[in-house]
Protein backbone atom coordinates (compact mmCIF):
# COMPACT_ATOMS: atom_id res chain seq x y z
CA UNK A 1 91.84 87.71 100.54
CA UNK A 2 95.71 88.10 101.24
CA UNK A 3 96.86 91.32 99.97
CA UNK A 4 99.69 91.67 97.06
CA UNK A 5 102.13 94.50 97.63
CA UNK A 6 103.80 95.61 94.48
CA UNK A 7 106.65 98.08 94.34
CA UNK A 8 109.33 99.58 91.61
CA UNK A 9 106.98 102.16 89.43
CA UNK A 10 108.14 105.25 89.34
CA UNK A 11 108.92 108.25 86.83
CA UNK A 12 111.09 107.59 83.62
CA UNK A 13 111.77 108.79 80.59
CA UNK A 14 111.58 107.08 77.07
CA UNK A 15 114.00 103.85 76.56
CA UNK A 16 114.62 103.77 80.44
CA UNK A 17 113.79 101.03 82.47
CA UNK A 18 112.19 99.81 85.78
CA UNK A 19 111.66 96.66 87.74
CA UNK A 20 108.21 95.73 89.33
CA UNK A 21 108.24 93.11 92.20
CA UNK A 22 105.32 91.71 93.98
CA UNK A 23 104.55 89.78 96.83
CA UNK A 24 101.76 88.95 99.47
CA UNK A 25 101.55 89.87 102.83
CA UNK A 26 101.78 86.18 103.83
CA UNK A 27 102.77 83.03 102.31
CA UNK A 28 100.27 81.28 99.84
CA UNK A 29 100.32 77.93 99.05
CA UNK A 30 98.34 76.64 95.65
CA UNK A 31 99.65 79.44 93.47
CA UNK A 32 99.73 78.42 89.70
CA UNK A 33 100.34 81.79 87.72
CA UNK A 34 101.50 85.04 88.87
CA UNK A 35 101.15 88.17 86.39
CA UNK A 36 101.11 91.76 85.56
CA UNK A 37 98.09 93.86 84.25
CA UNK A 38 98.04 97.07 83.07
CA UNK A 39 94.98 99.78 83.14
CA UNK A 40 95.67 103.06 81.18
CA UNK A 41 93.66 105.71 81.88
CA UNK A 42 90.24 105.28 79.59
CA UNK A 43 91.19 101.89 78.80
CA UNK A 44 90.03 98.14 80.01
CA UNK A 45 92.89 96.35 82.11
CA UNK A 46 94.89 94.29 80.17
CA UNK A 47 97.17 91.40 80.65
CA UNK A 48 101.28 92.28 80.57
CA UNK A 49 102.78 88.80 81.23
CA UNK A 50 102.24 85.96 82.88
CA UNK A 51 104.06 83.14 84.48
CA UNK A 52 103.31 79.71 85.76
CA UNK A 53 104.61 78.06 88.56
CA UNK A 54 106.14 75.27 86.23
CA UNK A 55 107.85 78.21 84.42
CA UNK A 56 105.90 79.20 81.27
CA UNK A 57 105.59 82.45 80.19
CA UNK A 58 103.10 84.30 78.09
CA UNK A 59 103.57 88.38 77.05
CA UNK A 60 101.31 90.71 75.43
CA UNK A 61 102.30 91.41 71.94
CA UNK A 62 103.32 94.89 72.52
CA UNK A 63 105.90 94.06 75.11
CA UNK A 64 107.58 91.54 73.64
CA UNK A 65 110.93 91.09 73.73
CA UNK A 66 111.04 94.63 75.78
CA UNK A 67 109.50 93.14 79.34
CA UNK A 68 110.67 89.67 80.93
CA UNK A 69 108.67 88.50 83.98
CA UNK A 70 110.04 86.15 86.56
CA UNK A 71 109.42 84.28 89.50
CA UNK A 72 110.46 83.18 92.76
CA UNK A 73 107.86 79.78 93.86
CA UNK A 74 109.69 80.02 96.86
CA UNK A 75 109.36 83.19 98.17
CA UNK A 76 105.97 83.66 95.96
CA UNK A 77 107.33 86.50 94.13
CA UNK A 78 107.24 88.04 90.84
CA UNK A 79 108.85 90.56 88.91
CA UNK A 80 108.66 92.16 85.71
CA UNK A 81 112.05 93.58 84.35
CA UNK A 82 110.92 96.46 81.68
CA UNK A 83 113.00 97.70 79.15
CA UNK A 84 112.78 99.90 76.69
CA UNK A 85 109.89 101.72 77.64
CA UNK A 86 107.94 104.13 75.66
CA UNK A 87 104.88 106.82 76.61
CA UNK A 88 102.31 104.22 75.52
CA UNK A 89 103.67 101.83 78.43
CA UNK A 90 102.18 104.77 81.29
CA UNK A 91 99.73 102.72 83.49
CA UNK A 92 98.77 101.23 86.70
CA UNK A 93 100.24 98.13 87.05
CA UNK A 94 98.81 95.31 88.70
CA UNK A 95 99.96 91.89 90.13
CA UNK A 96 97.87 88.87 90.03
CA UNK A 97 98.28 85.80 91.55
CA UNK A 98 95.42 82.62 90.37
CA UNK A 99 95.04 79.66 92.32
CA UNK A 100 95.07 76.03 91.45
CA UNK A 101 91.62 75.91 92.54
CA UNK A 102 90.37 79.16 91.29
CA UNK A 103 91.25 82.04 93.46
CA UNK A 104 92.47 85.34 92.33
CA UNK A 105 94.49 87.80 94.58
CA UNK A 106 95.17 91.55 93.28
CA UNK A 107 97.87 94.07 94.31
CA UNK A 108 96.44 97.95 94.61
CA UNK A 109 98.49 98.66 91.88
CA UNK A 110 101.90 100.85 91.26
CA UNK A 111 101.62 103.90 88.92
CA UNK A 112 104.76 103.75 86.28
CA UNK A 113 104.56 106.89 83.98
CA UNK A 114 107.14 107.03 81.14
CA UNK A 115 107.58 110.74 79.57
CA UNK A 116 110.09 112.82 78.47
C-alpha cells in the first residue's frame, strides 16, 4: 500500500469554490486512472471524476460542467477544481489511484462541507 494524501477541503458557502489535490507518499509507477469519490453521510461512495493517464476524463452527472479534474503523470498528481458548489456536494472526498495491473490505492479522505 502507498498512502494518498489529499488536501484543499474545507468550509464554504453555496456557489464558492475549492481545489482538491492528491498525491502519494512516494512515486508510483503503473498508474492508469486517478479519481475522486465522494461518501455522504448515509450514502454508498460514489465516483466524482476520473482521469486516465492518456488524458480521458469521465464526471458524474451531477457535477458536470461544475468540477474539472486534472492531472500531473509526472508528479502523479491529481486535482479536482470545484465550482459552483451547492449543500448537496458536502462529503468526504476521496482520491483513488488504479493500476495497470489491478491495484487500487485510497487517500483517508478530506471533509469539504458547503453551507450557508
Amino acid at each position: 500500500q502507498v498512502p494518498l494524501v489529499e488536501s484543499g477541503g474545507g468550509l464554504v458557502q453555496p456557489g464558492g469554490s475549492l481545489r482538491l489535490s492528491c498525491a502519494p507518499s512516494r512515486m508510483i509507477v503503473g498508474i492508469s486512472t486517478m479519481g475522486w469519490y465522494r461518501q455522504a453521510p448515509g450514502r454508498q461512495r460514489e465516483l466524482v471524476a476520473s482521469i486516465t493517464n492518456g488524458g480521458t476524463t469521465n464526471y458524474a452527472d451531477s457535477v458536470k460542467g461544475r468540477f474539472t479534474i486534472s492531472g500531473d503523470n509526472a508528479e502523479n498528481t491529481v486535482y479536482l477544481q470545484m465550482n459552483s458548489l451547492n449543500p448537496e456536494d458536502t462529503a468526504v472526498y476521496y482520491c483513488n489511484f488504479q493500476g495497470r495491473v489491478g491495484w487500487s490505492y485510497w487517500g483517508q479522505g478530506t471533509q469539504v462541507t458547503v453551507t450557508s
